[in-house]
Protein backbone atom coordinates (compact mmCIF):
# COMPACT_ATOMS: atom_id res chain seq x y z
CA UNK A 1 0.00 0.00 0.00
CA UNK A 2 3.15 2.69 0.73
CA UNK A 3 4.77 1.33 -2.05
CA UNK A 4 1.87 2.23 -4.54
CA UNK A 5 1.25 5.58 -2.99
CA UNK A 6 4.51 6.57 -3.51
CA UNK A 7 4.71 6.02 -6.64
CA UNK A 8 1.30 7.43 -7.73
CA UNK A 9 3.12 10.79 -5.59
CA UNK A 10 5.76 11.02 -7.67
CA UNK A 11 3.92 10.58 -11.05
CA UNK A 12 1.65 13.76 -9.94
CA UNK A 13 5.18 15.94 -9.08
CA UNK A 14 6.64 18.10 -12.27
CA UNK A 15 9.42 16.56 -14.04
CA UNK A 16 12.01 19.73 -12.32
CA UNK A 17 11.00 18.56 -8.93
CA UNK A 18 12.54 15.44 -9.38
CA UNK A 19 16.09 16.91 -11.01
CA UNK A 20 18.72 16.50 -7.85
CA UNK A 21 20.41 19.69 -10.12
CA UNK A 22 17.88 22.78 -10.06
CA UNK A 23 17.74 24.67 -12.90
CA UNK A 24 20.12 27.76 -13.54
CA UNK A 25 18.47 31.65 -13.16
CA UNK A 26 21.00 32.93 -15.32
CA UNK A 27 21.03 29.88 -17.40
CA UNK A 28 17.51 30.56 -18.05
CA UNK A 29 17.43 34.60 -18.77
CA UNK A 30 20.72 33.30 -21.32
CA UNK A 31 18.09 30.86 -22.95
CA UNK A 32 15.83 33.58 -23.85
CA UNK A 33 18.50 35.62 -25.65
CA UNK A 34 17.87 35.69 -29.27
CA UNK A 35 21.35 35.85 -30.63
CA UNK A 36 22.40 33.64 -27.47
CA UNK A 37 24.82 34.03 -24.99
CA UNK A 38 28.62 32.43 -25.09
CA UNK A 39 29.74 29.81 -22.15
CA UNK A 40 33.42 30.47 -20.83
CA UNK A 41 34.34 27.16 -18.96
CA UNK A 42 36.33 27.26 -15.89
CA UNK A 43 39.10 24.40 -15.25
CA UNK A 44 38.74 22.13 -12.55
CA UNK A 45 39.41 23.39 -9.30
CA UNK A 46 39.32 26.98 -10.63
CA UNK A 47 35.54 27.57 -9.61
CA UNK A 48 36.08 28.08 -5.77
CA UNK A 49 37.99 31.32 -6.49
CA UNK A 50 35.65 32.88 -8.35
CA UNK A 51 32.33 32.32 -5.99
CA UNK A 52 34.57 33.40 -3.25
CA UNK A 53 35.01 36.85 -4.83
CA UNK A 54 37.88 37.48 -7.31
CA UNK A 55 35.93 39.02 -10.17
CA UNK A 56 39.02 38.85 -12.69
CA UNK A 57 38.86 35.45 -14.45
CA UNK A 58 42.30 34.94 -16.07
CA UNK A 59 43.04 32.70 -18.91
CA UNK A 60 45.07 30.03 -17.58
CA UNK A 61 42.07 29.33 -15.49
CA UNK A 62 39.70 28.81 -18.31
CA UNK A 63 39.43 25.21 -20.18
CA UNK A 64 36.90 26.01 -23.34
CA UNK A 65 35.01 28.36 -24.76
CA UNK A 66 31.17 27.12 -26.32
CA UNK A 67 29.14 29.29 -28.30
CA UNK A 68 29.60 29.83 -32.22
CA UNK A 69 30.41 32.71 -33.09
CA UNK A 70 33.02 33.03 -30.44
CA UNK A 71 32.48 35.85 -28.23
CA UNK A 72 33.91 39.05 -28.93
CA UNK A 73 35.78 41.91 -26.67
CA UNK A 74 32.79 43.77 -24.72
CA UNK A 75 30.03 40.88 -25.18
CA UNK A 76 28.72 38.82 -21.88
CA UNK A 77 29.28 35.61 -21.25
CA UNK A 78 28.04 33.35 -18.92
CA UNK A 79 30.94 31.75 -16.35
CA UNK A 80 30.51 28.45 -15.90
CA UNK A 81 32.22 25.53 -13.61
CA UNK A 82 33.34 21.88 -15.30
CA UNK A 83 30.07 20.40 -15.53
CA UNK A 84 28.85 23.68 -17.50
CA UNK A 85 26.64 24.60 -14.65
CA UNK A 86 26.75 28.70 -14.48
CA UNK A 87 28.21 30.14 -11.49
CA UNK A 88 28.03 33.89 -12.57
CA UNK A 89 28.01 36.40 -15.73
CA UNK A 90 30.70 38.58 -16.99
CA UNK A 91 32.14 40.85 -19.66
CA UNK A 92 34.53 38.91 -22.34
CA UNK A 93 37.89 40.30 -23.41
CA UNK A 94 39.60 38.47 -26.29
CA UNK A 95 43.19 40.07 -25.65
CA UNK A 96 43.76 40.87 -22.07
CA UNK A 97 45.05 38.52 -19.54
CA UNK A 98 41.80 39.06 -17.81
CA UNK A 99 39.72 37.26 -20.22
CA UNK A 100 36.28 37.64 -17.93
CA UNK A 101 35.91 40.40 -15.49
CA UNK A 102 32.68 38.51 -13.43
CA UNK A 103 30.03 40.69 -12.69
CA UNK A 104 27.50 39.36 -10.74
CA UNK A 105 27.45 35.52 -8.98
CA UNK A 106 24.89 33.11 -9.35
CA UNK A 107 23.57 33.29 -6.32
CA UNK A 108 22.87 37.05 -6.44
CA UNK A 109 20.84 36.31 -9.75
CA UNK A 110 18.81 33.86 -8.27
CA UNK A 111 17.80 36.36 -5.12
CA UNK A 112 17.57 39.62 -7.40
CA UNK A 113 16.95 38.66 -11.42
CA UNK A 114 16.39 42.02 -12.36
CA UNK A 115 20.42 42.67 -13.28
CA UNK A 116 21.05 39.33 -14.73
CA UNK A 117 23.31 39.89 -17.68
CA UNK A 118 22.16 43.70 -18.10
CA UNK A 119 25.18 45.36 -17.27
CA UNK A 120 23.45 49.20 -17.53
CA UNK A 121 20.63 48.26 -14.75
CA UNK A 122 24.06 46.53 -12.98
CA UNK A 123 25.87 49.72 -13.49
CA UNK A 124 22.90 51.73 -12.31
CA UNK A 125 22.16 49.24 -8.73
CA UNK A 126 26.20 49.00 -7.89
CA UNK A 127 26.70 53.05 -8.30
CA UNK A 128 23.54 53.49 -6.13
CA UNK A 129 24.37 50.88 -3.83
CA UNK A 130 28.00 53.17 -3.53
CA UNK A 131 26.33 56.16 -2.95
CA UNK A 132 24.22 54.94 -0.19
CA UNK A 133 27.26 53.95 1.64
CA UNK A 134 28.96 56.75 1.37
CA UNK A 135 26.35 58.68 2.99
CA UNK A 136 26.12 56.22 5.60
CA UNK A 137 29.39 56.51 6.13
CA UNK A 138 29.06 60.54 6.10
CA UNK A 139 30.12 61.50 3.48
CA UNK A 140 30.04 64.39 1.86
CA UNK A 141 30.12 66.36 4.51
CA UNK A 142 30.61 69.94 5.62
CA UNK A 143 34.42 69.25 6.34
CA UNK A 144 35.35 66.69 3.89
CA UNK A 145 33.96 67.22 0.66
CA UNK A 146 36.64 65.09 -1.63
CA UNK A 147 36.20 61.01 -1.15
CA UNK A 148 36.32 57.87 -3.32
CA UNK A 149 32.60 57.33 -4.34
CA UNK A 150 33.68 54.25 -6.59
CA UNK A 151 36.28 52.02 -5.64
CA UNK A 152 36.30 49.32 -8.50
CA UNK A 153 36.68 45.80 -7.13
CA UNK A 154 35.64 47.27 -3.27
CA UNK A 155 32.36 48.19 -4.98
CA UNK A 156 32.21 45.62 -7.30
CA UNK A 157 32.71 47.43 -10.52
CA UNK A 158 36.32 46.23 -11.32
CA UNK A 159 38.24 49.01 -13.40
CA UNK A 160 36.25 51.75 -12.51
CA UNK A 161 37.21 54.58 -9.78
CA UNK A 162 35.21 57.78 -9.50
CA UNK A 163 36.63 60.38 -6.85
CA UNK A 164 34.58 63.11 -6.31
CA UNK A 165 36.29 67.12 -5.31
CA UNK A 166 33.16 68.90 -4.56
CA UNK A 167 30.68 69.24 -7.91
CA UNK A 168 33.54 67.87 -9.63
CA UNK A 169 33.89 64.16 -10.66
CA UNK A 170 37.07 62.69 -11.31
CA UNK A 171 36.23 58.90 -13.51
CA UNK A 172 39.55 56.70 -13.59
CA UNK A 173 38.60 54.16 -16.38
CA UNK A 174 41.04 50.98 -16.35
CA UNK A 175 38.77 48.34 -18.19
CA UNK A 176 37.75 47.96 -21.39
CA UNK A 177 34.11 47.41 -20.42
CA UNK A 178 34.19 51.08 -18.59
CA UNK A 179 35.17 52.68 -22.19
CA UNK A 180 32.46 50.69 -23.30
CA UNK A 181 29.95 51.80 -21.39
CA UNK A 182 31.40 55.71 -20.88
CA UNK A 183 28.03 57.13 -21.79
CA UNK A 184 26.76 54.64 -19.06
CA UNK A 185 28.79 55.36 -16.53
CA UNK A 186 28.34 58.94 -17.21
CA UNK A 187 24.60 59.06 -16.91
CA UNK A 188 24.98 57.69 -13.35
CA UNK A 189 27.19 60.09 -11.77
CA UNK A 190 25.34 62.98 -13.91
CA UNK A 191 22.42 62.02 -11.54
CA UNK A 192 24.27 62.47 -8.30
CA UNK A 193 23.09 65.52 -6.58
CA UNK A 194 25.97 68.65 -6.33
CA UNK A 195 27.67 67.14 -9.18
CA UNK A 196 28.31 70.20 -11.90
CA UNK A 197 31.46 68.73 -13.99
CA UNK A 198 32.73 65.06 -14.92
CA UNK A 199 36.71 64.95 -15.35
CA UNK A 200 37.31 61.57 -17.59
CA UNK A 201 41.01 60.39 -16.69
CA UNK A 202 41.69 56.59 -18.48
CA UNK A 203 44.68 54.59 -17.87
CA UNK A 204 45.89 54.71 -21.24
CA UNK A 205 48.53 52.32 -20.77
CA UNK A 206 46.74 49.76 -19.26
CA UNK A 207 43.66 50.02 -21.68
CA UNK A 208 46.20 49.42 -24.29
CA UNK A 209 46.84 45.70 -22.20
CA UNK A 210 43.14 45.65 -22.63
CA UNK A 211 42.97 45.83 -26.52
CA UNK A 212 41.62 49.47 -26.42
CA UNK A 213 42.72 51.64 -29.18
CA UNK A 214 43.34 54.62 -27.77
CA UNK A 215 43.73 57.21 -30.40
CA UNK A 216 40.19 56.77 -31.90
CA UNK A 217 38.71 57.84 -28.19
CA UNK A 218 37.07 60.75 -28.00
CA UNK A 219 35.17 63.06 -25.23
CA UNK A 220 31.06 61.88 -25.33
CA UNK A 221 30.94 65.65 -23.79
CA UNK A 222 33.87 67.82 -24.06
CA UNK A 223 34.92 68.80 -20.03
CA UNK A 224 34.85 72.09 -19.45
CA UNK A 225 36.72 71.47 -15.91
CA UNK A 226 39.44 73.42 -14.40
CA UNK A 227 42.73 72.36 -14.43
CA UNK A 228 43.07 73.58 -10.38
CA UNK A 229 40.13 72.39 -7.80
CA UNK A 230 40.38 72.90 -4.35
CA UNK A 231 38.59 70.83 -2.18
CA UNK A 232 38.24 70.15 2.26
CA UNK A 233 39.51 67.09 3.42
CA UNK A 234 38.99 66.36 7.36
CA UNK A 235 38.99 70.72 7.57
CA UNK A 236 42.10 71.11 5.90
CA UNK A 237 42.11 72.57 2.17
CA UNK A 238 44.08 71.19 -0.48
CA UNK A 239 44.73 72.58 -4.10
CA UNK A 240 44.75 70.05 -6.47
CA UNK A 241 45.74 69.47 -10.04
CA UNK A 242 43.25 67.61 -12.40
CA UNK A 243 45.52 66.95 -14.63
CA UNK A 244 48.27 65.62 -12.15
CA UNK A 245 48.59 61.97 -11.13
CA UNK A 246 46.02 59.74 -10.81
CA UNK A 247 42.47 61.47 -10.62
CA UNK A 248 44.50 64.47 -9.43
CA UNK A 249 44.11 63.52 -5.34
CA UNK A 250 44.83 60.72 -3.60
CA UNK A 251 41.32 59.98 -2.05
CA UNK A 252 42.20 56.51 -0.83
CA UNK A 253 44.50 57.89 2.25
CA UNK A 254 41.88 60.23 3.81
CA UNK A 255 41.97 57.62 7.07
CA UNK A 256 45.68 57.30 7.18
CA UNK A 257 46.05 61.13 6.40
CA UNK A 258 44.27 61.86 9.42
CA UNK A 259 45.72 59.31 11.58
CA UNK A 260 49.12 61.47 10.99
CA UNK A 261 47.48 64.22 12.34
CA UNK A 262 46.62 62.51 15.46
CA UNK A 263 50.33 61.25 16.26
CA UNK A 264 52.37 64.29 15.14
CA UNK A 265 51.93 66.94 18.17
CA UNK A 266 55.86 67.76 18.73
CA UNK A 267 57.26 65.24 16.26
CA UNK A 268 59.68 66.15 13.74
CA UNK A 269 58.33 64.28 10.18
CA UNK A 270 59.58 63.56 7.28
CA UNK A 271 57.20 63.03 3.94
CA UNK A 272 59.00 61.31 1.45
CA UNK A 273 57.35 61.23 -2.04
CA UNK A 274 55.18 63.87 -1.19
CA UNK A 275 53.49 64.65 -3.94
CA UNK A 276 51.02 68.09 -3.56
CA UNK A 277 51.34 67.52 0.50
CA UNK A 278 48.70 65.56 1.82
CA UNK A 279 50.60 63.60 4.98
CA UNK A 280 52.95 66.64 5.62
CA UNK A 281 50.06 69.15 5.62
CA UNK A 282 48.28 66.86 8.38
CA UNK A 283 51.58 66.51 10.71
CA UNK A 284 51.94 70.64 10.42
CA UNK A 285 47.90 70.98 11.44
CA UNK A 286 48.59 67.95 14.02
CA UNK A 287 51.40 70.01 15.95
CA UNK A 288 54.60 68.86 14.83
CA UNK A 289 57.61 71.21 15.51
CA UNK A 290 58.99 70.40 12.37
CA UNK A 291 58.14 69.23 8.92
CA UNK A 292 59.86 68.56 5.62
CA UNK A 293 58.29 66.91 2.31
CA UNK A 294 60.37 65.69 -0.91
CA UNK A 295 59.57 65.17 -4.51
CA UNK A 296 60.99 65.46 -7.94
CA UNK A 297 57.70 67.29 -9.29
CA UNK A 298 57.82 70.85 -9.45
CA UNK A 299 54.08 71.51 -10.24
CA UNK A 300 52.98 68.95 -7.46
CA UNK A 301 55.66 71.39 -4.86
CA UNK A 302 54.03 74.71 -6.02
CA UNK A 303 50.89 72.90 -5.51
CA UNK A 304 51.97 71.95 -1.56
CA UNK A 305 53.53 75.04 -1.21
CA UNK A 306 49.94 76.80 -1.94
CA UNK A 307 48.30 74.45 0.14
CA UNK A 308 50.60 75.55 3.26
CA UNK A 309 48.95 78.98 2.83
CA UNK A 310 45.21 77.85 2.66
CA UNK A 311 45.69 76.28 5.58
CA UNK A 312 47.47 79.20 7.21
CA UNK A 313 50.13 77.16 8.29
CA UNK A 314 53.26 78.64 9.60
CA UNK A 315 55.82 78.49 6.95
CA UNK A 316 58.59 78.18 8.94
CA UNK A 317 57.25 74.74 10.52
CA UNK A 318 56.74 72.76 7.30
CA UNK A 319 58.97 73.35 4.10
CA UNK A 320 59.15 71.23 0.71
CA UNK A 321 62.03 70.50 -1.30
CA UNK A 322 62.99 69.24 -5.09
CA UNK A 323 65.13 66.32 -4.69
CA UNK A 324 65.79 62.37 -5.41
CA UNK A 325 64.30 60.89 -2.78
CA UNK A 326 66.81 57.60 -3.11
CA UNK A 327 69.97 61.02 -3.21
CA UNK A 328 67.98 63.16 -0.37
CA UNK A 329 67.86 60.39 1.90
CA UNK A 330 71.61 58.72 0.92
CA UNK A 331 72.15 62.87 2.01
CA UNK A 332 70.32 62.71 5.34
CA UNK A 333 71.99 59.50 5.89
CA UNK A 334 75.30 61.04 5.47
CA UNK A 335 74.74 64.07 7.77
CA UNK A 336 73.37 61.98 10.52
CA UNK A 337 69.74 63.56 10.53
CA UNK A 338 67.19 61.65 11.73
CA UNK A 339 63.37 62.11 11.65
CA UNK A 340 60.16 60.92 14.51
CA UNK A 341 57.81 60.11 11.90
CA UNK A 342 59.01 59.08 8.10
CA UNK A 343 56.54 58.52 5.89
CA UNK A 344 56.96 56.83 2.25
CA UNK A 345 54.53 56.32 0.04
CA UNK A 346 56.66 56.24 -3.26
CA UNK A 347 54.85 55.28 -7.17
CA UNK A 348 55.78 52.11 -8.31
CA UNK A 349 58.99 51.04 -8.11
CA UNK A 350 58.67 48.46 -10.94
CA UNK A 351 57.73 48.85 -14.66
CA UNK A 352 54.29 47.17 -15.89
CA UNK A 353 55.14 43.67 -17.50
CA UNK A 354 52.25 42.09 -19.02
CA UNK A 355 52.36 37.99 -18.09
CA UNK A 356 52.84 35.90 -20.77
């Protein structure tokens, strides 16, 4: 009698209800794709590293490659393990190292369909999702007003940075997929509330490891930005250059900027590297009898030297010199001076090499 009630129970369940695999979200939304969607194939024991959060899917870690035609440079592609079974989307890139940059997991698809391989709804939820946190986090604010809104992998948008100097964007583009989608990206930031200008900055030499060609890029909208911004950071003022290093201000060190400040009081510091001033402007406001910065750029020196005088600074406390660091120090070294607080944060010490 159980043994005929069971099996009239399972004839009356649906055919996925008995499948010890459950069906895919994502491999579903790719089904209903009318040109379809290309399957990048992970080797075995390469899948772990992936669901636990590296979004950059290199090509020694991926065994085939289905779909016909193959996928081309800017198309997504579904990321799949051994069996085929997808763990996540992502954007394809034919030449660089970084053949996938994953965008969204599985897992996230299943709980929240509505970005499944649509990278400008992504784009939209992710720079939303970065916003919200900064405010949460306090920022802007009516003593810091320059902070990374967009910190690529850290929000999940690998490539991209956006710093933001009061109404001014600054958008670092690394990633082929950000060039891509420039008008994109754009259109979110535009939305942001106190933003007035958008500063495009891309890492030319890297987007040349990417396949990019760079000399056929052009401005969507021309900027109309200044080349000098200056901006409040923790209640001290900096001048910056936009069309200095980076995004023009190193927006990443606000914390350990500040923490400076807070162990300087009667220290003599020494800022190696220094760029426009940012560490050796917080020892001077922090109370240290004595400060020195170093750096081989002129413009970034006249740019620290300006800042000393926003910040009404006494100029006899903090100076900043043109020099070597490797020489100044092999200098210092040799006239027995000696420093409380040395801080080094030099630019890479190595040239890019792209791995074979």
């Amino acid at each position: 009698m159980q043994l005929k009630l069971s099996a009239r129970l399972i004839k009356s369940l649906p055919i996925s209800s008995l499948s010890s695999t459950p069906s895919s979200t994502l491999q579903q939304i790719a089904s209903s794709h009318s040109k379809g969607i290309a399957k990048v194939v992970l080797k075995k024991g390469k899948t772990q590293l992936f669901k636990d959060g590296s979004p950059m899917v290199y090509s020694g870690a991926v065994d085939r490659i289905i779909g016909r035609p193959p996928p081309k440079t800017g198309d997504i592609v579904l990321v799949a393990d051994g069996t085929e079974k997808p763990i996540g989307w992502g954007l394809y890139n034919s030449v660089s190292m970084f053949c996938v940059r994953l965008m969204q997991l599985e897992e996230e698809a299943t709980r929240d369909p509505a970005c499944a391989l649509d990278m400008k709804k992504l784009l939209e939820t992710r720079t939303n999702a970065a916003i919200e946190l900064r405010r949460r986090l306090g920022l802007p604010s009516s003593h810091t007003n320059a902070y990374r809104l967009v910190n690529s992998e850290g929000d999940r948008l690998s490539g991209l940075i956006v710093d933001v100097f009061g109404d001014l964007a600054v958008i670092a583009s690394s990633a082929a997929w950000v060039e891509n989608y420039k008008p994109e990206v754009e259109a979110c930031i535009n939305r942001i509330d106190g933003i007035n200008h958008i500063n495009w900055r891309p890492s030319v030499d890297i987007l040349k490891e990417e396949g990019m060609d760079m000399s056929d890029m052009k401005e969507v909208h021309p900027s109309t930005c200044p080349e000098i911004t200056k901006v409040m950071e923790n209640g001290i003022s900096y001048a910056i250059s936009l069309v200095g290093q980076k995004t023009g201000f190193y927006a990443d060190q606000r914390e350990n900027r500040q923490f400076i400040s807070t162990i300087s009081n009667g220290q003599k510091v020494l800022d190696i590297c220094c760029y426009s001033g940012g560490f050796a402007l917080n020892a001077a406001h922090g109370g240290a009898i004595d400060v020195t910065g170093v750096d081989t750029s002129m413009p970034a020196l006249e740019l620290a030297r300006e800042n000393i005088g926003l910040n009404n600074l006494d100029p006899g406390r903090i100076s900043f010199l043109r020099e070597d660091a490797t020489q100044f120090m092999k200098g210092a070294l040799s006239r027995n001076e000696s420093w409380d607080i040395v801080i080094l944060d030099p630019p890479k010490l190595a040239p890019r090499k792209k791995v074979q």
